[in-house]
Protein backbone atom coordinates (compact mmCIF):
# COMPACT_ATOMS: atom_id res chain seq x y z
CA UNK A 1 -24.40 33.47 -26.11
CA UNK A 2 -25.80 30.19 -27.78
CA UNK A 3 -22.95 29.19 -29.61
CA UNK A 4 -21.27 29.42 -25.87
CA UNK A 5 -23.60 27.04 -24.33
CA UNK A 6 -23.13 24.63 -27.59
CA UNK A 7 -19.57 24.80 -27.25
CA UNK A 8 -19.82 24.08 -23.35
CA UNK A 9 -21.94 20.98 -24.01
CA UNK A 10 -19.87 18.93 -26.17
CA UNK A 11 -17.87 16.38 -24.38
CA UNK A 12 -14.24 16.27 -23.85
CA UNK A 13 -14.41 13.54 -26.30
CA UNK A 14 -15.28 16.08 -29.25
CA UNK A 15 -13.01 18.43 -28.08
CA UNK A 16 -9.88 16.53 -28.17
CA UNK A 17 -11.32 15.12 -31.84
CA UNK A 18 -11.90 19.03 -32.55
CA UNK A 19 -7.83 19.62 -31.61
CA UNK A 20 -6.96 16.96 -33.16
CA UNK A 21 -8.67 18.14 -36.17
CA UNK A 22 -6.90 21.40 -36.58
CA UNK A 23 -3.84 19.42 -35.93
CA UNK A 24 -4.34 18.13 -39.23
CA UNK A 25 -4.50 14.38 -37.27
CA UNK A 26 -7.09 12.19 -38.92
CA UNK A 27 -9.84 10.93 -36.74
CA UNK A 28 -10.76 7.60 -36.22
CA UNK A 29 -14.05 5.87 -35.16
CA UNK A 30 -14.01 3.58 -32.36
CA UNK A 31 -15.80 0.77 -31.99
CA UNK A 32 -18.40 0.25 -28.92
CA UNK A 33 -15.87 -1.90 -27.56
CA UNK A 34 -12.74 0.49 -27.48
CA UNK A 35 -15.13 3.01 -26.29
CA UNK A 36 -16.05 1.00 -23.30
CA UNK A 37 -12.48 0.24 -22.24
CA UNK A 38 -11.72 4.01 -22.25
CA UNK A 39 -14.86 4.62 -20.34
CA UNK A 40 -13.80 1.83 -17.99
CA UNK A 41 -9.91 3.26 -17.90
CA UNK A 42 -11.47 6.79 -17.09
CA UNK A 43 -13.36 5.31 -14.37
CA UNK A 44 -10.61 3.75 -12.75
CA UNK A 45 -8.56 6.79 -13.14
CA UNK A 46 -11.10 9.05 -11.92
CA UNK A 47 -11.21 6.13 -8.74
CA UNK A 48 -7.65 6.03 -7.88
CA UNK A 49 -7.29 9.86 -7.84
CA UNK A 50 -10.21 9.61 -5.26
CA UNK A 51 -8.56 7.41 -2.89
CA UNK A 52 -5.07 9.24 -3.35
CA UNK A 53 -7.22 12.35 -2.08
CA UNK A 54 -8.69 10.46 0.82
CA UNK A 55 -5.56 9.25 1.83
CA UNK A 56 -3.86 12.86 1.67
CA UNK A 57 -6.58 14.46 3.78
CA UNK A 58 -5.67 11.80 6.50
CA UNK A 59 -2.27 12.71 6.22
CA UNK A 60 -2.87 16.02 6.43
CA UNK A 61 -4.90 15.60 9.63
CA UNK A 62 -2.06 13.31 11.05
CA UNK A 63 0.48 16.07 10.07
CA UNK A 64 -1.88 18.69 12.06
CA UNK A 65 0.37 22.36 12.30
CA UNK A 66 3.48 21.05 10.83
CA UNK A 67 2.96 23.14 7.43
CA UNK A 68 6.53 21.79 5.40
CA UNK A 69 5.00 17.97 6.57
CA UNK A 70 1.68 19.02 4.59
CA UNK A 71 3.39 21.10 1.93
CA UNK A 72 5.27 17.69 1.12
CA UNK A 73 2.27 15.65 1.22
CA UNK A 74 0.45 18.02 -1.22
CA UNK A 75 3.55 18.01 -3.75
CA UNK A 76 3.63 13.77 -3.73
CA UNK A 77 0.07 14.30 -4.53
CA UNK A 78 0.33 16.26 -7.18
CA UNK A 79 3.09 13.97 -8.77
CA UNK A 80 1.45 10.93 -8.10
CA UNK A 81 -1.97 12.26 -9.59
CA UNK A 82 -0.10 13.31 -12.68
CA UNK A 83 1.53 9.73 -13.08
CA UNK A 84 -1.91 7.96 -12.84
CA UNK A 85 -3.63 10.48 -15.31
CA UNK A 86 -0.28 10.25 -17.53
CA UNK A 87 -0.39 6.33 -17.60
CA UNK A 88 -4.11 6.41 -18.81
CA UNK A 89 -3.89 8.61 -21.09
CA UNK A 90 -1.13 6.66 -22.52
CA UNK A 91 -3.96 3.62 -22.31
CA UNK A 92 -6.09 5.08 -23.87
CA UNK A 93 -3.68 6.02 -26.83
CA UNK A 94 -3.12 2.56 -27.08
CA UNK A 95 -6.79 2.01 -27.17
CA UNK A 96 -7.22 4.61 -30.13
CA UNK A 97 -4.43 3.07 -31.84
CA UNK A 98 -6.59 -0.25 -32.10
CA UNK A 99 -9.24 1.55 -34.20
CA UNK A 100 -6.51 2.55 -36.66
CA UNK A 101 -4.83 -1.26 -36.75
CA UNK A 102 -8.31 -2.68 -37.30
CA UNK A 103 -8.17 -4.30 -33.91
């Protein structure tokens, strides 16, 4: 039961490293900086999804009974949340990369 609230503490940060690891991938420290711009690209991510779910729960309310109208909306939000968590994921590749190119 310990080794289950260890493993529930690390941060999403050592668990991708972790994957990576038995991927056979080589890790790579980042620097303060490159850790700060993913911070700030989570951030923003975790923002925009935000305001994507305000703005669905006003549709919804605007689209009242009309359940294929709100099964619609749901769908688009779906897609358009995966696009924004795709594109900063692919950021933050691009940030990793940097600690691998030496800058």
């Amino acid at each position: 039961m310990a080794d289950d609230k260890k493993t529930s503490l690390k941060s999403s940060f050592d668990l991708a490293m972790e994957r990576l690891a038995q991927r056979g991938g080589k890790s790579v420290a980042l620097s303060e900086q490159q850790k700060k711009a993913i911070a700030e690209v989570e951030q923003k991510t975790r923002a925009k999804i935000a305001e994507l779910e305000i703005m669905l729960r006003s549709r919804i309310i605007e689209a009242q009974t009309d359940a294929e109208k709100i099964e619609k909306l749901k769908n688009q939000h779906q897609m358009e949340t995966a696009k924004i968590r795709e594109k900063a994921e692919e950021e933050k590749g691009r940030l990793r990369k940097q600690a691998g190119t030496g800058g």
